[in-house]
Protein backbone atom coordinates (compact mmCIF):
# COMPACT_ATOMS: atom_id res chain seq x y z
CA UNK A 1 -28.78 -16.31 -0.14
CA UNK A 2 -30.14 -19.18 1.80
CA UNK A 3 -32.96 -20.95 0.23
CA UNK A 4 -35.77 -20.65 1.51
CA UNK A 5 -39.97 -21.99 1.25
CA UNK A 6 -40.27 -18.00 0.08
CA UNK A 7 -38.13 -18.33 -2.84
CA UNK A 8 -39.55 -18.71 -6.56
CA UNK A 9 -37.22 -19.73 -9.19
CA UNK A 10 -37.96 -18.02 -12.24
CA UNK A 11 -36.49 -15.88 -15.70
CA UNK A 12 -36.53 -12.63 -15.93
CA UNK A 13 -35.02 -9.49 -17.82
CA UNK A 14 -32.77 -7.18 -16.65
CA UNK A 15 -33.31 -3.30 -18.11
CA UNK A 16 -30.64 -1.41 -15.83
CA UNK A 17 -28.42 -1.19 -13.17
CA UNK A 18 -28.06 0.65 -9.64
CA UNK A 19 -25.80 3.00 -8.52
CA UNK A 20 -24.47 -0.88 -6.50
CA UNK A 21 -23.55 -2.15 -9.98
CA UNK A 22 -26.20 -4.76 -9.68
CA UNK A 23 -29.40 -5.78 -12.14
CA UNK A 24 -32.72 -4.35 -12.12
CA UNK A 25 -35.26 -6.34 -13.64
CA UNK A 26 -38.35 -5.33 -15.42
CA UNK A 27 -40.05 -6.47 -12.45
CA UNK A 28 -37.74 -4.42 -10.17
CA UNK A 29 -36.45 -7.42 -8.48
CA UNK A 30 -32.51 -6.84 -7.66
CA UNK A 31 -29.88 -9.37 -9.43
CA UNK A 32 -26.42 -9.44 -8.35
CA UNK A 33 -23.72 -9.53 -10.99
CA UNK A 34 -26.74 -9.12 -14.01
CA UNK A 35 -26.04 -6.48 -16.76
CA UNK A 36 -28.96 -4.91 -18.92
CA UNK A 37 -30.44 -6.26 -21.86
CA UNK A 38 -29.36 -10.30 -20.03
CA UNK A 39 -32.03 -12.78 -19.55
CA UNK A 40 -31.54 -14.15 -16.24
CA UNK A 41 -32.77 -17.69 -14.13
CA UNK A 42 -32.59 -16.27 -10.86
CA UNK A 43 -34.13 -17.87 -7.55
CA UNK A 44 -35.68 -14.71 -5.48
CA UNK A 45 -36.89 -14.39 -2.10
CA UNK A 46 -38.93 -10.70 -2.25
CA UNK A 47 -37.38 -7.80 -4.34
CA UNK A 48 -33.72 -10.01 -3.75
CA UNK A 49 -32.05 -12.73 -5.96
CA UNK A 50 -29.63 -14.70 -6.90
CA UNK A 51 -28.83 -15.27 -10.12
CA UNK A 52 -28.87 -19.35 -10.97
CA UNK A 53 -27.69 -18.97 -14.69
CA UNK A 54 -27.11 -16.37 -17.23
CA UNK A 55 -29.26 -17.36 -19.92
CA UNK A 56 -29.12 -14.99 -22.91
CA UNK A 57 -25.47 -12.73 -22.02
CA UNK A 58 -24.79 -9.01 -23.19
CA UNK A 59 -21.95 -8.29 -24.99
CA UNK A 60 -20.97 -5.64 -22.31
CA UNK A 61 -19.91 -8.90 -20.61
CA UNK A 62 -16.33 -9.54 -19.27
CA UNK A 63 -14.43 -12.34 -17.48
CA UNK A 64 -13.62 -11.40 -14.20
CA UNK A 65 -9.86 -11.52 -13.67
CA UNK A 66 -9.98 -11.92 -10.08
CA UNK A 67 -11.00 -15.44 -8.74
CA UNK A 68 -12.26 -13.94 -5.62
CA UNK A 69 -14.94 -11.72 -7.39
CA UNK A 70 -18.61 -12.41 -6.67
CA UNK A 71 -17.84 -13.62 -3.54
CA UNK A 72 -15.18 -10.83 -2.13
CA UNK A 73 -17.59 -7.51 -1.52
CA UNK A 74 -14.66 -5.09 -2.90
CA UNK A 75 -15.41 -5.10 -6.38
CA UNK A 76 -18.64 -4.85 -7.79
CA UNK A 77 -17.94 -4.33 -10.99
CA UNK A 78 -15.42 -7.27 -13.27
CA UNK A 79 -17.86 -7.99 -15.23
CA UNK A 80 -18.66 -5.49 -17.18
CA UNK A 81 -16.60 -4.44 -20.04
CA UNK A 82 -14.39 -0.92 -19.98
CA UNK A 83 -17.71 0.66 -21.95
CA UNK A 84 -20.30 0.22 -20.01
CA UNK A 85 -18.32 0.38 -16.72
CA UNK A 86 -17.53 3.80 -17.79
CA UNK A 87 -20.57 4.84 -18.10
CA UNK A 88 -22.54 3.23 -15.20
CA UNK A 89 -19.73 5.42 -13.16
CA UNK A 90 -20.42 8.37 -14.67
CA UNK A 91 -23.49 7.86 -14.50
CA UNK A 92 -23.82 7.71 -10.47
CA UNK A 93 -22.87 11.65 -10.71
CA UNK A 94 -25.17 12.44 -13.68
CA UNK A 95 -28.21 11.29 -11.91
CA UNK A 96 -27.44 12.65 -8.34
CA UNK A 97 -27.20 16.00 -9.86
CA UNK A 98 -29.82 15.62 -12.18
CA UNK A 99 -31.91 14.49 -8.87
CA UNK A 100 -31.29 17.02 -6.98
CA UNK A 101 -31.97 19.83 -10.02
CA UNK A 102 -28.52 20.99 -10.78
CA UNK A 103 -27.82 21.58 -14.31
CA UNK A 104 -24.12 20.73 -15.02
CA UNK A 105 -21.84 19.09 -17.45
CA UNK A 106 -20.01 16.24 -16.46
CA UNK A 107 -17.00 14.43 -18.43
CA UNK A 108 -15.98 11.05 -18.91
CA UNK A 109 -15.00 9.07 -16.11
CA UNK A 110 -11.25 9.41 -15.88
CA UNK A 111 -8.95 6.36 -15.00
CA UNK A 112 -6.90 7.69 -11.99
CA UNK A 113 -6.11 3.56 -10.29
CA UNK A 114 -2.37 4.24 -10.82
CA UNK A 115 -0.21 1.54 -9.92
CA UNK A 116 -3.12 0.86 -7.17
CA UNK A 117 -4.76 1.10 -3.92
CA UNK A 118 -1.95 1.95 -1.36
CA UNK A 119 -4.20 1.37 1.58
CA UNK A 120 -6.82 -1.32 2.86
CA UNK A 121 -8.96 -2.41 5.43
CA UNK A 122 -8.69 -5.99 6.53
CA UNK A 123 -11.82 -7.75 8.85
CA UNK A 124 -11.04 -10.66 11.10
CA UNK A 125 -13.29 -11.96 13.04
CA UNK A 126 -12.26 -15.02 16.19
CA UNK A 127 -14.37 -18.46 16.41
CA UNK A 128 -13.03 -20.79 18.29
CA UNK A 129 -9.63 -19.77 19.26
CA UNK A 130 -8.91 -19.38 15.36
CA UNK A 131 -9.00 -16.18 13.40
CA UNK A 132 -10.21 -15.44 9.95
CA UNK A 133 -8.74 -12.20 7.95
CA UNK A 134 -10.04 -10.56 4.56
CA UNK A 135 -12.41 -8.71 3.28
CA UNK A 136 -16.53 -9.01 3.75
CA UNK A 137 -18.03 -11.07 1.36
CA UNK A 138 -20.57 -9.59 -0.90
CA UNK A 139 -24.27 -8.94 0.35
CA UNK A 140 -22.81 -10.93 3.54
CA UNK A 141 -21.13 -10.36 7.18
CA UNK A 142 -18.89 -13.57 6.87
CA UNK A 143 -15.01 -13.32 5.75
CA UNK A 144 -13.41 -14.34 2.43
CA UNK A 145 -10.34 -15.19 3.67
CA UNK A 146 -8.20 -13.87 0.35
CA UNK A 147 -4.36 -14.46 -0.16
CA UNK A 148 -3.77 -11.51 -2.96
CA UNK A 149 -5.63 -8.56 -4.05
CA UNK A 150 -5.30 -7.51 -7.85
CA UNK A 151 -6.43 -3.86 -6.88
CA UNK A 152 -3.36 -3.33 -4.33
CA UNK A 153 -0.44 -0.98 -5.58
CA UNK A 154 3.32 -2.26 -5.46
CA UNK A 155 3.70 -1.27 -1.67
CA UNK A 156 1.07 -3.36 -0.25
CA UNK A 157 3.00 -6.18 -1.04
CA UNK A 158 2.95 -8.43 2.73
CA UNK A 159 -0.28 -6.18 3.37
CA UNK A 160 -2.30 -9.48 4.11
CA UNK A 161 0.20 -11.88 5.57
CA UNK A 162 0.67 -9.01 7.87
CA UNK A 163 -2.75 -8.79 8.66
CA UNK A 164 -3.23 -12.50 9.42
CA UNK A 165 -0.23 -12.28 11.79
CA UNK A 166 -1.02 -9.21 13.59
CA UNK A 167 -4.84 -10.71 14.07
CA UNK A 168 -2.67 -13.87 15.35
CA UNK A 169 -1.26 -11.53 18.18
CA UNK A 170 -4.37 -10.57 19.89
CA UNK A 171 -6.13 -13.96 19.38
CA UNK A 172 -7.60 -13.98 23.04
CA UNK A 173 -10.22 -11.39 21.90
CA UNK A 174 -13.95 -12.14 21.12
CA UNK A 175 -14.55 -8.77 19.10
CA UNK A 176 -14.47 -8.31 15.37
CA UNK A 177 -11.29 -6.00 14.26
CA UNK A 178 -10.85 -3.62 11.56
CA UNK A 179 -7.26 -4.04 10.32
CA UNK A 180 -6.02 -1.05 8.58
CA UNK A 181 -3.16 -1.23 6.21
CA UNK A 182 -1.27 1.85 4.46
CA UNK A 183 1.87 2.07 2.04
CA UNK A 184 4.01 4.57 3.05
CA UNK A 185 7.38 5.56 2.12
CA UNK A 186 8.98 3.86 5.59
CA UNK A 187 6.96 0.75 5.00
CA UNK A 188 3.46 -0.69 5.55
CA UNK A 189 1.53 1.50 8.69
CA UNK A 190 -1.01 -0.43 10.32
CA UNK A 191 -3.57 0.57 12.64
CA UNK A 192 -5.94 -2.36 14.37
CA UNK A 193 -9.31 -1.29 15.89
CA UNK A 194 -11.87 -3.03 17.51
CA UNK A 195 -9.94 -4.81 20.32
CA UNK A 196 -10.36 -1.57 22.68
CA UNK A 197 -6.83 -0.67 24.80
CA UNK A 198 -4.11 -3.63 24.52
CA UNK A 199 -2.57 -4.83 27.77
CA UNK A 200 0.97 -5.61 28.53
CA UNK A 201 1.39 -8.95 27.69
CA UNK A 202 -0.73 -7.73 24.02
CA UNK A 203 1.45 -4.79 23.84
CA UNK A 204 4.42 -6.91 24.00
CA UNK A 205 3.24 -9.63 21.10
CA UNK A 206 2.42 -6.83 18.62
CA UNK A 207 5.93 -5.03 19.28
CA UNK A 208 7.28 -8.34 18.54
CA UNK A 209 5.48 -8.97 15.28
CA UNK A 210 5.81 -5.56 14.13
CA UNK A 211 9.50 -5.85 14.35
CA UNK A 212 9.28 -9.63 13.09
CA UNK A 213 7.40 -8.18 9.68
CA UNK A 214 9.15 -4.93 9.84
CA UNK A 215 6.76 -2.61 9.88
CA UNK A 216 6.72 0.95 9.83
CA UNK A 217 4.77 1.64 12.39
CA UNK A 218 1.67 0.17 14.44
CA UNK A 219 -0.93 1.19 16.40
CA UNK A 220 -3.86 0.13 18.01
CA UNK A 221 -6.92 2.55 18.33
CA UNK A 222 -4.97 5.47 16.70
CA UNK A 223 -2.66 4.84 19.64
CA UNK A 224 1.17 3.83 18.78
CA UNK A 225 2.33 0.62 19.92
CA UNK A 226 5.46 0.98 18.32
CA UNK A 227 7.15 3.24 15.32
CA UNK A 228 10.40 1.71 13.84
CA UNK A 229 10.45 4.36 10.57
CA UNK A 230 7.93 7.20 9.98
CA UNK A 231 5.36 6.13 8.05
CA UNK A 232 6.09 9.75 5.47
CA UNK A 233 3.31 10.25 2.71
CA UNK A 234 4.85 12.75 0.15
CA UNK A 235 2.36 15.60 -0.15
CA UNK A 236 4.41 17.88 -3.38
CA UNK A 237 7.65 19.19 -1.97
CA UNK A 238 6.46 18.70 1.43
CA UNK A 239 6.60 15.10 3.67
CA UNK A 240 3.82 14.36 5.74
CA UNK A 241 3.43 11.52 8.64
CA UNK A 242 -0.18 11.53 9.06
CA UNK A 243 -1.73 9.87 12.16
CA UNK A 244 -2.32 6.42 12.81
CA UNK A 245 -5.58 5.80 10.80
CA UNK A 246 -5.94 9.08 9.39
CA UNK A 247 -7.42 9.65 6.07
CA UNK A 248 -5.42 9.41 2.72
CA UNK A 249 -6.68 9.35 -0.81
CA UNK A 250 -7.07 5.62 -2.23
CA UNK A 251 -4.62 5.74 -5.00
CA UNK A 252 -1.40 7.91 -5.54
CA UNK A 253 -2.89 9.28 -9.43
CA UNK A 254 -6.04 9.70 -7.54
CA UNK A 255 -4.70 12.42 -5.06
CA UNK A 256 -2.24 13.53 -7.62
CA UNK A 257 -5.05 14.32 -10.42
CA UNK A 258 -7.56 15.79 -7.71
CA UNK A 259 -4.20 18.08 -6.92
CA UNK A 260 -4.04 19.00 -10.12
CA UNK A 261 -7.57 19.76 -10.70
CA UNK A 262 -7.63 22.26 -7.88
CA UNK A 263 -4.60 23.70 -8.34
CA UNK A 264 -5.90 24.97 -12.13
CA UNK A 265 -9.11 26.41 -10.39
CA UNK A 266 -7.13 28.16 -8.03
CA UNK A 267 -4.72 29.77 -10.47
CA UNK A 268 -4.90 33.48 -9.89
CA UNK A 269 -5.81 33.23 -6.01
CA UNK A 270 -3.76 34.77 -3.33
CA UNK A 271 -5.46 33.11 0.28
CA UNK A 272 -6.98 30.00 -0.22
CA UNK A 273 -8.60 28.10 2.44
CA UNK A 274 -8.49 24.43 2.51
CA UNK A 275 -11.69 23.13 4.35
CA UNK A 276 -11.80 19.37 5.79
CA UNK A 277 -7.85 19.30 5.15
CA UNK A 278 -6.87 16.41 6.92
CA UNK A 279 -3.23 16.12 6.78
CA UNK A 280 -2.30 18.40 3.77
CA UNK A 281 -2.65 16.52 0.71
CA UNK A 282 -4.52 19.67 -0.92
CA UNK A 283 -3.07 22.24 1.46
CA UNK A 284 0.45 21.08 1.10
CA UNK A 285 0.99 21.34 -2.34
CA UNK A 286 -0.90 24.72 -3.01
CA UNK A 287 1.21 26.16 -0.20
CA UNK A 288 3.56 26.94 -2.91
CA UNK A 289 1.23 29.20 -4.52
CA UNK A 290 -0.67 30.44 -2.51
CA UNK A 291 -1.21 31.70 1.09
CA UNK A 292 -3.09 28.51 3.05
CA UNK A 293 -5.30 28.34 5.87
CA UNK A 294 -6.14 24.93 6.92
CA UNK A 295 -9.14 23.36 9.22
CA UNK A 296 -10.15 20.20 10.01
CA UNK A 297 -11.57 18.32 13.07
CA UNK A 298 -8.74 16.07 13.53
CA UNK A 299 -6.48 17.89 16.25
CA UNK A 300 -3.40 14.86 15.10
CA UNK A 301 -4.16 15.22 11.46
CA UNK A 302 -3.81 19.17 11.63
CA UNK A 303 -0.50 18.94 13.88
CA UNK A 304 0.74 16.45 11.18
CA UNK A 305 0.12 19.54 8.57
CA UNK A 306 2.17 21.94 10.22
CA UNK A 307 4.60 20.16 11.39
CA UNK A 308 5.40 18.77 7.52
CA UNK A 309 4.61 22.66 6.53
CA UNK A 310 7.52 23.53 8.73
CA UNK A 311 10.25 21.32 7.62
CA UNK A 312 9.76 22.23 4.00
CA UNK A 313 11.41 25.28 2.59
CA UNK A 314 9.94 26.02 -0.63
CA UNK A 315 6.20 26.62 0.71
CA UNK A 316 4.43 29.93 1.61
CA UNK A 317 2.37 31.00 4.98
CA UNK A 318 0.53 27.98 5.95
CA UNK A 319 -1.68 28.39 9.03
CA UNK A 320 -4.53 26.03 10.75
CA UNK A 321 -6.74 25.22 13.33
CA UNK A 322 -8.80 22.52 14.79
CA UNK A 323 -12.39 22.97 14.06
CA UNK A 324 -15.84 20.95 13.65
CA UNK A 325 -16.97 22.85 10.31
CA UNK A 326 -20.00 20.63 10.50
CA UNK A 327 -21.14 22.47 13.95
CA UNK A 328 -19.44 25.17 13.45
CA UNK A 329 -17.97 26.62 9.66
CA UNK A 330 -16.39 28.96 8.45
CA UNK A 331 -19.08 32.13 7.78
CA UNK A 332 -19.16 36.00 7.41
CA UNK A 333 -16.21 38.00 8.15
CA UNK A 334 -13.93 34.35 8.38
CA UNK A 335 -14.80 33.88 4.83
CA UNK A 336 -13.86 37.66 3.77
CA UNK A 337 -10.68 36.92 4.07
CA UNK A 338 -10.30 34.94 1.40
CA UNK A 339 -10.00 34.51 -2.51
CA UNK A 340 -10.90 30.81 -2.77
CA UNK A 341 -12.17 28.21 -0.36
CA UNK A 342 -11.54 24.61 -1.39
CA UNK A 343 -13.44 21.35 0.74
CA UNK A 344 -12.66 17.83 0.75
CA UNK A 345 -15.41 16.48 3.07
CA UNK A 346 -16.23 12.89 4.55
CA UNK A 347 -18.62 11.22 2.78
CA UNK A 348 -21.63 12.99 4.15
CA UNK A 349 -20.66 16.53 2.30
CA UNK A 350 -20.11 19.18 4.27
CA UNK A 351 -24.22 20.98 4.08
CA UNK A 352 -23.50 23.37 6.95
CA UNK A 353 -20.31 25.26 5.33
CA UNK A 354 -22.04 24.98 1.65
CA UNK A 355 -24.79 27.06 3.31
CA UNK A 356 -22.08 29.30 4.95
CA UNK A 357 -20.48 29.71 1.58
CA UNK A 358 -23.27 29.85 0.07
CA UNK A 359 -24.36 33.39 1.97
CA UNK A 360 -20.93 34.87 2.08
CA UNK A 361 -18.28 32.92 0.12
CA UNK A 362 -15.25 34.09 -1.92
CA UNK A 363 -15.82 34.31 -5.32
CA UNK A 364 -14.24 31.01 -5.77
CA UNK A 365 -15.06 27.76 -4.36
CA UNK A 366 -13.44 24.19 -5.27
CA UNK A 367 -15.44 21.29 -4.00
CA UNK A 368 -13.91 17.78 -3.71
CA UNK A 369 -15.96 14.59 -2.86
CA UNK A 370 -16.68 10.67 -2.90
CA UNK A 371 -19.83 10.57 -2.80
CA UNK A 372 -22.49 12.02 -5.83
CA UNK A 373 -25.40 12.29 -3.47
CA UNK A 374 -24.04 14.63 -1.34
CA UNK A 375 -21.94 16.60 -3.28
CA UNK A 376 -25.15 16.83 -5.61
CA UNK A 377 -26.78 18.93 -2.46
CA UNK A 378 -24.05 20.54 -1.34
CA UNK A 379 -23.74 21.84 -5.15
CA UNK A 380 -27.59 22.75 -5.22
CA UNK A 381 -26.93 24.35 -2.09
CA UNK A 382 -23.96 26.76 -3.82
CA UNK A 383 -26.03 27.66 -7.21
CA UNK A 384 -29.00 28.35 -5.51
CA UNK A 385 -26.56 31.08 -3.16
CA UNK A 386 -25.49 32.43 -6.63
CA UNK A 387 -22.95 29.82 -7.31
CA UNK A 388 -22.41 28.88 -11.04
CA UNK A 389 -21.41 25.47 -11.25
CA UNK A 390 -18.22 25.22 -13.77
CA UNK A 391 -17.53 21.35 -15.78
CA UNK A 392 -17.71 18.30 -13.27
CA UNK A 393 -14.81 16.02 -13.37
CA UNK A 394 -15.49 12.32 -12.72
CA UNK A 395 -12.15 10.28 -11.00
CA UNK A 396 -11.72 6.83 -10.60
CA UNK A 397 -9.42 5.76 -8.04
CA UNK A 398 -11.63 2.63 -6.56
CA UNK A 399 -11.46 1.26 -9.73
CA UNK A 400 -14.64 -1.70 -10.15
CA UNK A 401 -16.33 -0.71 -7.41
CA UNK A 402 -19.22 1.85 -6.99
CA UNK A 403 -17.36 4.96 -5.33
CA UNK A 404 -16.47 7.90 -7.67
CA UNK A 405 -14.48 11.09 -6.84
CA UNK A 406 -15.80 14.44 -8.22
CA UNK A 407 -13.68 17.61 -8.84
CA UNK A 408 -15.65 20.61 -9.78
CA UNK A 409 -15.46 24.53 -9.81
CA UNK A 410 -18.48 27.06 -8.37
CA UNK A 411 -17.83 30.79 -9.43
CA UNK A 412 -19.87 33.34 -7.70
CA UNK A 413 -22.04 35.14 -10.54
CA UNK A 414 -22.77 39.38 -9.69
CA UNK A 415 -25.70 40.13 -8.44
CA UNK A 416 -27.30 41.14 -11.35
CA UNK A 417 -27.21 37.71 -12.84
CA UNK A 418 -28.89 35.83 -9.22
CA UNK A 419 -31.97 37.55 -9.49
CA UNK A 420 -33.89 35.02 -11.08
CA UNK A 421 -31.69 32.06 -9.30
CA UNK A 422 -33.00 33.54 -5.92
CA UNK A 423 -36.29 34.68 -7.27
């Protein structure tokens, strides 16, 4: 925060925090990096502050292990200890549901970081003929320039020397890019965006780094520039080479316990359809059980599915399509056909098929997400169609910051049992 005529130096108490892991004073003013119960010196410009000195600490407190944190917007969350984190996590899916009036038990937050993030997004942005690569700094546009992330698992190792050398290779542009970065089992995938369509002589520079850092592969607006292994993300038996960019689950445990999770709710089901399925990390593995049928909007993600579908032997009928299920999702008769519908949707839910579902679903339905507000309606949506909402699992794969996956179960109730849901 600059300082400012506005500003007013003052102490004040902090009584909770927000779903943004920050302080909330008595006052309501917002305090970055307070925890409840602290007395704070903070200098405030409007419901903002920054926090000058921690004057009376809670023992929730920890010491940050990262020297980057505070300034670095990926973590919000070092300083509190294993305790309370836990339970300001949870927390975020408590209240959404409780929000949105949707009775339902939710567990403890469950530790699914693994050996680590296996993908991240880099920023650079060009002043001057000189780049700058990292992450956003916190409450800020500007870079941190960092040379090591904590957070990263094993195979981002060279993620962010890579970064600063591809952002070297397209220098001459004037546009912030977005430089994604993906372990894979060929290698580190990148996929740069925000530079629009490379030209020869850019074309040529990023072939040559990519080879120079041995990369897997690298692409520039989804588009590959050059592909010296396949970048293979093992999805159970089956090996999957999803497209430049395309969506994968933060962590390895992560997707591997949200597997697992769906896979027990699905026990019993003969055709399950796998809703917003991206590139098979749900479909892939239940293929061995069960009889798949796989949509998503992303016509390269989908082709990735089946073509990984059809080089493994062990794995039943898998079939998909190309679809928009947020203009147009599965309903009626599509929906007959099946014992158990599972969705994995971007973080803005997926209303229009829980209202689909929620007229004419299976009697099964496994909902995955990453974000509590939306699930939270898209669940209210399902119990209020005669839905009963089964135990809510709380993940954490982005471990100290605010994001949370959620696993939970909705079993259709008879009719007899919805009159008073439906009134």
């Amino acid at each position: 925060m600059q300082r400012g005529m506005s500003e007013v130096r003052r102490d004040v108490t902090i009584v909770s925090l927000n779903s943004r892991g920050e302080g909330i004073a008595t006052d309501g003013t917002v305090a970055p990096l307070a925890l409840p119960g602290e007395r704070a010196r903070i200098e405030a410009d409007g419901e903002r502050a920054r926090v000058v000195a921690i004057e009376v600490a809670s023992p929730d407190r920890a010491e940050p292990f990262c020297p980057w944190f505070g300034r670095c917007g990926g973590c919000a969350a070092q300083h509190m200890n294993p305790s309370l984190y836990a339970a300001w996590k949870r927390d975020s899916v408590v209240k959404a549901l409780a929000h949105a009036g949707v009775a339902a038990q939710v567990g403890p937050l469950v530790d699914v970081h693994g050996h680590g993030r296996r993908r991240a997004t880099f920023h650079a942005r060009f002043t001057d003929g000189h780049e700058q690569v990292g992450f956003m700094r916190a409450r800020a546009h500007d870079i941190v320039a960092i040379d090591a992330c904590p957070l990263f698992a094993p195979g981002l190792a060279g993620a962010i020397a890579a970064a600063n050398a591809l952002a070297a290779a397209v220098r001459g542009i004037s546009k912030p890019l977005d430089i994604q970065a993906t372990a894979t089992l060929g290698g580190l995938d990148f996929d740069l965006r925000g530079s629009g369509a490379p030209d020869e002589l850019t074309r040529r520079k990023l072939s040559a780094a990519a080879e120079r850092l041995d990369l897997a592969r690298l692409s520039v607006h989804g588009e590959t520039i050059v592909e010296r292994r396949p970048p293979e993300i093992r999805f159970g038996d089956a090996l999957a080479v999803p497209p430049p960019g395309g969506f994968l689950q933060a962590t390895e445990a992560g997707e591997q316990a949200l597997a697992e999770g769906a896979a027990a709710a699905l026990d019993g089901a003969r055709r399950v359809a796998d809703l917003f399925c991206g590139a098979g990390a749900f479909a892939l593995r239940l293929a061995r059980e069960h009889e798949i049928f796989a949509v998503d909007s992303d016509a390269a993600a989908v082709a990735a599915l089946l073509r990984a579908a059809g080089a493994a032997s062990s794995l039943r009928a898998v079939h998909a399509e190309t679809r928009d299920l947020f203009r147009r999702p599965l309903a009626g008769p599509e929906l007959a056909r099946f014992d158990a519908v599972l969705f994995d949707p971007p973080r803005a839910g997926a209303e229009a098929q829980a209202r689909a579902l929620a007229a004419a679903g299976p009697p099964l339905v496994v909902a995955v997400s990453c974000n509590p507000e939306s699930f939270a309606r898209d669940a209210r949506i399902l119990v209020a169609g005669g839905y009963a909402i089964g135990p809510v699992a709380a993940l954490d794969q982005f471990r100290f910051s605010p994001h949370v996956e959620i696993l939970a179960a909705f079993r259709r109730q008879p009719a007899k049992r919805r009159k008073g849901i439906l009134g």
